[in-house]
Protein backbone atom coordinates (compact mmCIF):
# COMPACT_ATOMS: atom_id res chain seq x y z
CA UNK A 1 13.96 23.66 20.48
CA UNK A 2 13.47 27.02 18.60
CA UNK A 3 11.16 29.83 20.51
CA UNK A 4 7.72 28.55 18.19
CA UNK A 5 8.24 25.25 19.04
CA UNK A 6 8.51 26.25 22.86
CA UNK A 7 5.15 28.50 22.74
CA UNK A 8 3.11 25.18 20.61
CA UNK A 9 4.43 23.46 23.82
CA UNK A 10 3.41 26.41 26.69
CA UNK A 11 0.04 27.02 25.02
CA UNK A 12 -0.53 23.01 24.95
CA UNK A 13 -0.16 22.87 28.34
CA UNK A 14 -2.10 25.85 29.30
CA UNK A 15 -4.90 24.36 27.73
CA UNK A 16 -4.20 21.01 29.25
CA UNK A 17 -4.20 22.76 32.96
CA UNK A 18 -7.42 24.66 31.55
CA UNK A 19 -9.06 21.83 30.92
CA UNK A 20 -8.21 19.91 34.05
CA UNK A 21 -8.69 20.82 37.92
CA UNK A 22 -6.33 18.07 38.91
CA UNK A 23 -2.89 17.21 38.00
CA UNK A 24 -0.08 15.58 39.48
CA UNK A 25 4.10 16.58 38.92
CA UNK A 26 5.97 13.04 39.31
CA UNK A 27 9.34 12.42 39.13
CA UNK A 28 10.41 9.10 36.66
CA UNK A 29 14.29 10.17 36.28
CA UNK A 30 15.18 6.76 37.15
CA UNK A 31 12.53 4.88 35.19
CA UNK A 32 13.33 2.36 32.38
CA UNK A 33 12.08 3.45 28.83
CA UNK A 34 10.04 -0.14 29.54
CA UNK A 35 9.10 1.61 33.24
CA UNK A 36 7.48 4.84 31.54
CA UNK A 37 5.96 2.63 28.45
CA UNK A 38 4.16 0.34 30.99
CA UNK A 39 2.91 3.60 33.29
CA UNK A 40 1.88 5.24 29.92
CA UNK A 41 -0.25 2.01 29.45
CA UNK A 42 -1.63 2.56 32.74
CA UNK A 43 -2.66 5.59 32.43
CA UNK A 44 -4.28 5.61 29.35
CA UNK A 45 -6.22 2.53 30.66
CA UNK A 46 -7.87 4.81 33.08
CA UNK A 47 -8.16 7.74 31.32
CA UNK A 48 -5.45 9.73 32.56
CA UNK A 49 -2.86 11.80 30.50
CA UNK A 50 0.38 11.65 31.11
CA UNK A 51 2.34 14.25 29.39
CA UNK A 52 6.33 15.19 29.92
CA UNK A 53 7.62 18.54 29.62
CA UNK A 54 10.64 20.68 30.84
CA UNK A 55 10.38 22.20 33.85
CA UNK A 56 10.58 25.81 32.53
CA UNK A 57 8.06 25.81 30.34
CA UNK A 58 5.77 23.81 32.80
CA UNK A 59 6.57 26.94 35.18
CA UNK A 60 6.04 29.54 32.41
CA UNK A 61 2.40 27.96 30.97
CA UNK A 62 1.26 27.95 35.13
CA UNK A 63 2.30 31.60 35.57
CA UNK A 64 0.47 32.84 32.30
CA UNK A 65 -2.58 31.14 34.13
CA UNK A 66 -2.32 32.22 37.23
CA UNK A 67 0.54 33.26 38.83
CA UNK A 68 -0.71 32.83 42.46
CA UNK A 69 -3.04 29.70 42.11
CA UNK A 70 -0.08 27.70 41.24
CA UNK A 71 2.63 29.20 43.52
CA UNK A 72 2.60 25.96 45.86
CA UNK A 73 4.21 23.61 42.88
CA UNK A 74 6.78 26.01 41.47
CA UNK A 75 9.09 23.99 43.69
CA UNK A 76 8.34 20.61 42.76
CA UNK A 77 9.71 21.94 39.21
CA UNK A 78 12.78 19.93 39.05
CA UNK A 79 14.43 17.29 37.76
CA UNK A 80 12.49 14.91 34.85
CA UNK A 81 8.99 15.77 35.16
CA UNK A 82 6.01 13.95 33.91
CA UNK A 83 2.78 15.77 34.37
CA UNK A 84 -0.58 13.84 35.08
CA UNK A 85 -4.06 15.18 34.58
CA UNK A 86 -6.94 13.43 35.44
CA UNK A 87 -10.99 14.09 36.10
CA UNK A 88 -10.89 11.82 39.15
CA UNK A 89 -8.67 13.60 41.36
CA UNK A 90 -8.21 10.14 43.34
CA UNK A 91 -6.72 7.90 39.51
CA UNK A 92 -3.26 8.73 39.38
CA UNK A 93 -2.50 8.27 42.85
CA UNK A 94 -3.89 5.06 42.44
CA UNK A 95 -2.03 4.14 39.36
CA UNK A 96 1.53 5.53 40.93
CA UNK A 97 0.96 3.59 44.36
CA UNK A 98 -0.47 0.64 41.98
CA UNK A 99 2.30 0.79 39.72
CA UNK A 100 5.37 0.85 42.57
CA UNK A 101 3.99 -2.31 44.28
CA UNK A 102 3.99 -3.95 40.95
CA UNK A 103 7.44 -2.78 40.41
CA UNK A 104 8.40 -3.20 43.68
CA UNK A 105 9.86 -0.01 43.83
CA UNK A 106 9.75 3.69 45.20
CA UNK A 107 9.56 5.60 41.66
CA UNK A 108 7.95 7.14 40.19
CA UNK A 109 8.17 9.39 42.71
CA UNK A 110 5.27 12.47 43.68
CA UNK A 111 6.80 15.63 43.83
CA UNK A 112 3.50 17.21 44.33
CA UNK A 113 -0.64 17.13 43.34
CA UNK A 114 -2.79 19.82 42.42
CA UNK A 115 -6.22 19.11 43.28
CA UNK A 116 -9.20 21.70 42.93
CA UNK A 117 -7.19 24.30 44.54
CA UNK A 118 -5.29 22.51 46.68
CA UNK A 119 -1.71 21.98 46.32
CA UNK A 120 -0.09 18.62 47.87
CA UNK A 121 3.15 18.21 48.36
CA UNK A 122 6.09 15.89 48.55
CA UNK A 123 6.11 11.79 48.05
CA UNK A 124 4.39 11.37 51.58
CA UNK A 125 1.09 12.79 50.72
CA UNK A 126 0.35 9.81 48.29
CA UNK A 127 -1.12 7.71 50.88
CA UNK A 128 -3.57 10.25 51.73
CA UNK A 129 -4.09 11.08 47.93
CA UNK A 130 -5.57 7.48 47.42
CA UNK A 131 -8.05 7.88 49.96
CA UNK A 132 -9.49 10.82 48.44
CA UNK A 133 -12.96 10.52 48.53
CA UNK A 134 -14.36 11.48 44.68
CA UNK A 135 -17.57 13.53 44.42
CA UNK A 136 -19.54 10.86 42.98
CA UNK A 137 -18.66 8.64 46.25
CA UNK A 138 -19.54 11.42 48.49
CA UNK A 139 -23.06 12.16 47.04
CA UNK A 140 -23.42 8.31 46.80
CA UNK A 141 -23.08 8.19 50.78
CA UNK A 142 -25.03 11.34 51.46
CA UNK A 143 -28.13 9.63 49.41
CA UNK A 144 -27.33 6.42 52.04
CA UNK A 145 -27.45 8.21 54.84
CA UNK A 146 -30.65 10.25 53.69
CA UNK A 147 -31.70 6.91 52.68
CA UNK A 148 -31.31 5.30 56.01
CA UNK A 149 -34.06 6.60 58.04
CA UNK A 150 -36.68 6.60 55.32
CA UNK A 151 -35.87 2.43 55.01
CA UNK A 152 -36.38 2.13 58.73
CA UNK A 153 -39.97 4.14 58.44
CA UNK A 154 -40.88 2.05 56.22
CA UNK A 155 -39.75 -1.53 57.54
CA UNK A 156 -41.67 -0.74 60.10
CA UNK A 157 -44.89 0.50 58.48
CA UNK A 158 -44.46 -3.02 56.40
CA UNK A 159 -44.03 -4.91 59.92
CA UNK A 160 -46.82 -3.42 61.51
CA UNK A 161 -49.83 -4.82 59.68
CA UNK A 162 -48.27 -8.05 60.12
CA UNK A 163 -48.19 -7.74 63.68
CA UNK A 164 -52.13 -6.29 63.49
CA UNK A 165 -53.29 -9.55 61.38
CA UNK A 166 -51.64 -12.04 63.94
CA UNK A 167 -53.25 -10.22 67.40
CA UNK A 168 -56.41 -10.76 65.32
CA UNK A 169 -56.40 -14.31 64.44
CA UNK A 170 -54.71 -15.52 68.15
CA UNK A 171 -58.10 -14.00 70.25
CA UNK A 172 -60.10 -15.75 67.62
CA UNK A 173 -58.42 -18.94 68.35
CA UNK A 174 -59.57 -19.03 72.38
């Protein structure tokens, strides 16, 4: 790989971790060409890229970024390294854990998660990374809970005249 070829590569992904607030560093070393085709397919199914990339330049397009920000994955820099960004911070954990029980298998393996500032790392955070609550869940169960009291108000507003209509008509009655 000559030195332009590596910079098309380092400003590719500087505009891919740009562009993205979450991203995930998985490990497929011992994936099938099948294996990676298949999670490829998954991925784009749910609109998440999946791109693969050495670990040094990886490193290198982070650190032109910001240096700091990223310090918590410099570690997770080894071995094969597939890279997956996603809007929904929540998809490619789903798709990994997904993706093992249909293989019946441990890999690919999470070497660590970036997700709107927070770093996540190691295979046994990917539990936890599929309960992630998204924002558009969150705001959906605020508006429930503001929701809740208001529907009550007015069940019982609807319920009272009822109530008023049959004292009437029973005193009429005797």
């Amino acid at each position: 790989m000559t030195k332009q070829e590596k910079n098309e590569v380092i400003a590719a992904l500087k505009d891919k971790f740009s562009q993205y607030n979450n991203f995930y560093i998985t490990d497929t070393e011992s994936l099938t060409v099948a294996q990676v085709s298949q999670l490829r397919r998954h991925c784009f199914s749910k609109q998440v890229e999946m791109k693969v990339a050495k670990n040094t330049l990886i490193r290198k397009a982070l650190e032109a970024l910001d240096a700091e920000k990223y310090a918590g994955v410099y570690d997770s820099l080894h071995k094969v390294t597939a890279l997956m960004f996603s809007e929904n911070p929540k998809e490619p954990a789903l798709i990994l854990s997904g993706f093992r029980k249909e293989n019946k298998a441990e890999k690919p393996e999470l070497k660590a998660a970036f997700i709107n500032g927070d770093v996540f790392v190691g295979d046994n955070q990917l539990v936890a990374l599929t309960k992630i609550k998204t924002k558009n869940e969150l705001i959906g169960e605020v508006i429930g809970l503001l929701q809740s009291p208001i529907q009550r108000v007015i069940g019982a507003l609807q319920n009272r005249p009822e109530a008023a209509t049959a004292e009437a008509a029973a005193p009429a009655e005797a």
